[in-house]
C-alpha atoms as a PDB file:
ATOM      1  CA  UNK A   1      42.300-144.271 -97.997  1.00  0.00           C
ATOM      2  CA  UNK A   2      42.369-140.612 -97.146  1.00  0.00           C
ATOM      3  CA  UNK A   3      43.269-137.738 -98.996  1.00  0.00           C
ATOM      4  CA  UNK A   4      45.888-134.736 -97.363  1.00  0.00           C
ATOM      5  CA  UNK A   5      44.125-131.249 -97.605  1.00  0.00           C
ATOM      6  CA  UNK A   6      47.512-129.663 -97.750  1.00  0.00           C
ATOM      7  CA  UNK A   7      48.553-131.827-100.692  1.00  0.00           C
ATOM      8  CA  UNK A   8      45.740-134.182-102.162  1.00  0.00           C
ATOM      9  CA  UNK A   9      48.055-137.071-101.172  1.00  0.00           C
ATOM     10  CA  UNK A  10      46.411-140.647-100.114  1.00  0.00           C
ATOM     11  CA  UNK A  11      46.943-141.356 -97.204  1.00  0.00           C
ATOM     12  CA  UNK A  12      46.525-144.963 -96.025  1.00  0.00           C
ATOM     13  CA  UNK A  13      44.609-144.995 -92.980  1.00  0.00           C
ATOM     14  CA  UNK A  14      43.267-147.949 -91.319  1.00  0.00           C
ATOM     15  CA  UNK A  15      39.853-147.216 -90.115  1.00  0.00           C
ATOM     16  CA  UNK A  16      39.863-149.646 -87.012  1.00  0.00           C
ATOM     17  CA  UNK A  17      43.020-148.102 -85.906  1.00  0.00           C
ATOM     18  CA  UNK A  18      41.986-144.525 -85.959  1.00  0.00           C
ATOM     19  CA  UNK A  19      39.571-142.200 -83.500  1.00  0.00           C
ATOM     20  CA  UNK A  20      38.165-138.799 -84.058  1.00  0.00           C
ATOM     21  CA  UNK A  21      40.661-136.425 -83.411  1.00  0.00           C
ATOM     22  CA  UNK A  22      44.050-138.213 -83.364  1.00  0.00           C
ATOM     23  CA  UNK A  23      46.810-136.824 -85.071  1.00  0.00           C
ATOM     24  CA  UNK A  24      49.042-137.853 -87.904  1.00  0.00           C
ATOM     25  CA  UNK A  25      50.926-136.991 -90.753  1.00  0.00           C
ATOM     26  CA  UNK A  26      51.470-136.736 -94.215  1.00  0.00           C
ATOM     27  CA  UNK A  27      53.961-139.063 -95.725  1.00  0.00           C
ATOM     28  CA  UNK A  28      54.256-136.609 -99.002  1.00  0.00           C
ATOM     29  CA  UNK A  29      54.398-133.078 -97.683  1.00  0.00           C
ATOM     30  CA  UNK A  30      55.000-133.601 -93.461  1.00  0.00           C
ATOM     31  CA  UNK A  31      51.541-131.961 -93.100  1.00  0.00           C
ATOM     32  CA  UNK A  32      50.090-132.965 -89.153  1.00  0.00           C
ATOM     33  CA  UNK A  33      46.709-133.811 -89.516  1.00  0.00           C
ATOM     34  CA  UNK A  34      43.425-134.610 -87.626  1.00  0.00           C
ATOM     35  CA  UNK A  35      41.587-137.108 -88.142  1.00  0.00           C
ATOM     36  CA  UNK A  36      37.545-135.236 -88.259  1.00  0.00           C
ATOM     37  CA  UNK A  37      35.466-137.865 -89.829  1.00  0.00           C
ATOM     38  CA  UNK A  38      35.799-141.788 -89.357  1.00  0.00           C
ATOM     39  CA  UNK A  39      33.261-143.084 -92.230  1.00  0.00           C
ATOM     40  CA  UNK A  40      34.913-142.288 -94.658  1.00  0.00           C
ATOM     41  CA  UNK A  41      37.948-141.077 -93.092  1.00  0.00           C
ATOM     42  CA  UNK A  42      38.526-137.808 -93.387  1.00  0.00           C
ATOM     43  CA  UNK A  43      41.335-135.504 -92.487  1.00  0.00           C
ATOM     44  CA  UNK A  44      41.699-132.145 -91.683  1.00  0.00           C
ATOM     45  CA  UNK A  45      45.097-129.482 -90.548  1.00  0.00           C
ATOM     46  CA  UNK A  46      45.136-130.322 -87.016  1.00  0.00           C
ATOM     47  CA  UNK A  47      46.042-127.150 -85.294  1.00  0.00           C
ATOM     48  CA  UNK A  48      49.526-125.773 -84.404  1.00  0.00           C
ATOM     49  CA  UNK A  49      50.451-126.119 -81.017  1.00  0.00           C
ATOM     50  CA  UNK A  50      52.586-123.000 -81.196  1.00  0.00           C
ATOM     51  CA  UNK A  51      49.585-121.500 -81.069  1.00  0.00           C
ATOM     52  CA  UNK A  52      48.539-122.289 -78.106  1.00  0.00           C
ATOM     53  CA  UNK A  53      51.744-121.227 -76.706  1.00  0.00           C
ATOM     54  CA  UNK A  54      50.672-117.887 -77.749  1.00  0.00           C
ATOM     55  CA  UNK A  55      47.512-117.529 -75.855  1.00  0.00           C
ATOM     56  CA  UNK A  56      49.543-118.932 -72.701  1.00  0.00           C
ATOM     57  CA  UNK A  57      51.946-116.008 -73.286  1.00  0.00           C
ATOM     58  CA  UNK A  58      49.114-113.416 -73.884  1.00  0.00           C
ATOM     59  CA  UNK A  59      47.283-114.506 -70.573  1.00  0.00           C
ATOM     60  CA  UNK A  60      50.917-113.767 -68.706  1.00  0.00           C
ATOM     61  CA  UNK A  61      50.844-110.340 -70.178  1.00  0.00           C
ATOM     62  CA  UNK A  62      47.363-109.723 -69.407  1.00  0.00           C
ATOM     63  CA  UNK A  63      48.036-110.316 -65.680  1.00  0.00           C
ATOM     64  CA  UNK A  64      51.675-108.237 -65.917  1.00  0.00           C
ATOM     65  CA  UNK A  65      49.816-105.435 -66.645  1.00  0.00           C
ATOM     66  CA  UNK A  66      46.350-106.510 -63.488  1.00  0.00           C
ATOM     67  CA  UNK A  67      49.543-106.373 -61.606  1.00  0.00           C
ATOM     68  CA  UNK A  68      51.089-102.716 -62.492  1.00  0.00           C
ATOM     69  CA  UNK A  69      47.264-101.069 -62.047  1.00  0.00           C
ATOM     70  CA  UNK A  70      47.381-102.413 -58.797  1.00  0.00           C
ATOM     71  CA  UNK A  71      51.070-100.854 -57.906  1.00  0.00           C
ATOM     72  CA  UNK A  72      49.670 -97.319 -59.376  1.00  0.00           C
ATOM     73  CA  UNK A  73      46.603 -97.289 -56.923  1.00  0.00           C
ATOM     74  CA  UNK A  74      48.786 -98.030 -54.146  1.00  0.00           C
ATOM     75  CA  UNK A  75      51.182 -95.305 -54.787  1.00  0.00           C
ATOM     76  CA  UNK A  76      48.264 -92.297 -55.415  1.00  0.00           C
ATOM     77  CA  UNK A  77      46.448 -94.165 -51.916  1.00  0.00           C
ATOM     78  CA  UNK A  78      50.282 -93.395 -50.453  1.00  0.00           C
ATOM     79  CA  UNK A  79      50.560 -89.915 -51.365  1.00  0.00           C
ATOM     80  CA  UNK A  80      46.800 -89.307 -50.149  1.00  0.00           C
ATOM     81  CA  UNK A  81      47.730 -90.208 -46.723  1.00  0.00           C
ATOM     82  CA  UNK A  82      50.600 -88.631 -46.741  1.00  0.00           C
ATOM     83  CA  UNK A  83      48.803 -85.431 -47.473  1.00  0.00           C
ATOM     84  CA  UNK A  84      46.318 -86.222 -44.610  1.00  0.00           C
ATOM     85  CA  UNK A  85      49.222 -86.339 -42.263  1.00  0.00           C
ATOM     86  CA  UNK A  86      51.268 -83.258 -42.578  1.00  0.00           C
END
């Protein structure tokens, strides 16, 4: 047995069945959990994977914005030559 940190549910869990770190949830509240400790069992929130979405979308941003440095220095190298020239 294993108790829900969300909702201090048991939870029967078969120890032979289970591994560090796989996922389940609670029958009571929905909770997903994570199985951290095997002896006892114990279970832990297992982390949202809409999170991870979000660092996905911050990386895009991140390189959006690389991306419009690298227009700006071309345009201020453009009007340097052009200066150059005339």
């Amino acid at each position: 047995m294993a108790t829900c940190p969300e909702c201090d549910a048991e939870i029967e869990v078969d120890e032979f069945d289970v591994d560090k770190g796989d996922q389940l949830s609670c029958p009571d509240c929905g909770s997903n959990l994570e199985v951290v400790g095997l002896s006892p069992i114990e279970l832990d929130l297992a982390p949202d994977d809409e999170d991870d979405d979000d660092d996905d979308d911050d990386e895009l941003e991140d390189d959006d914005v690389e991306g419009d440095e690298d227009d700006d220095a071309d345009e201020e190298e453009d009007e340097g030559d052009g200066g150059f020239d005339e």
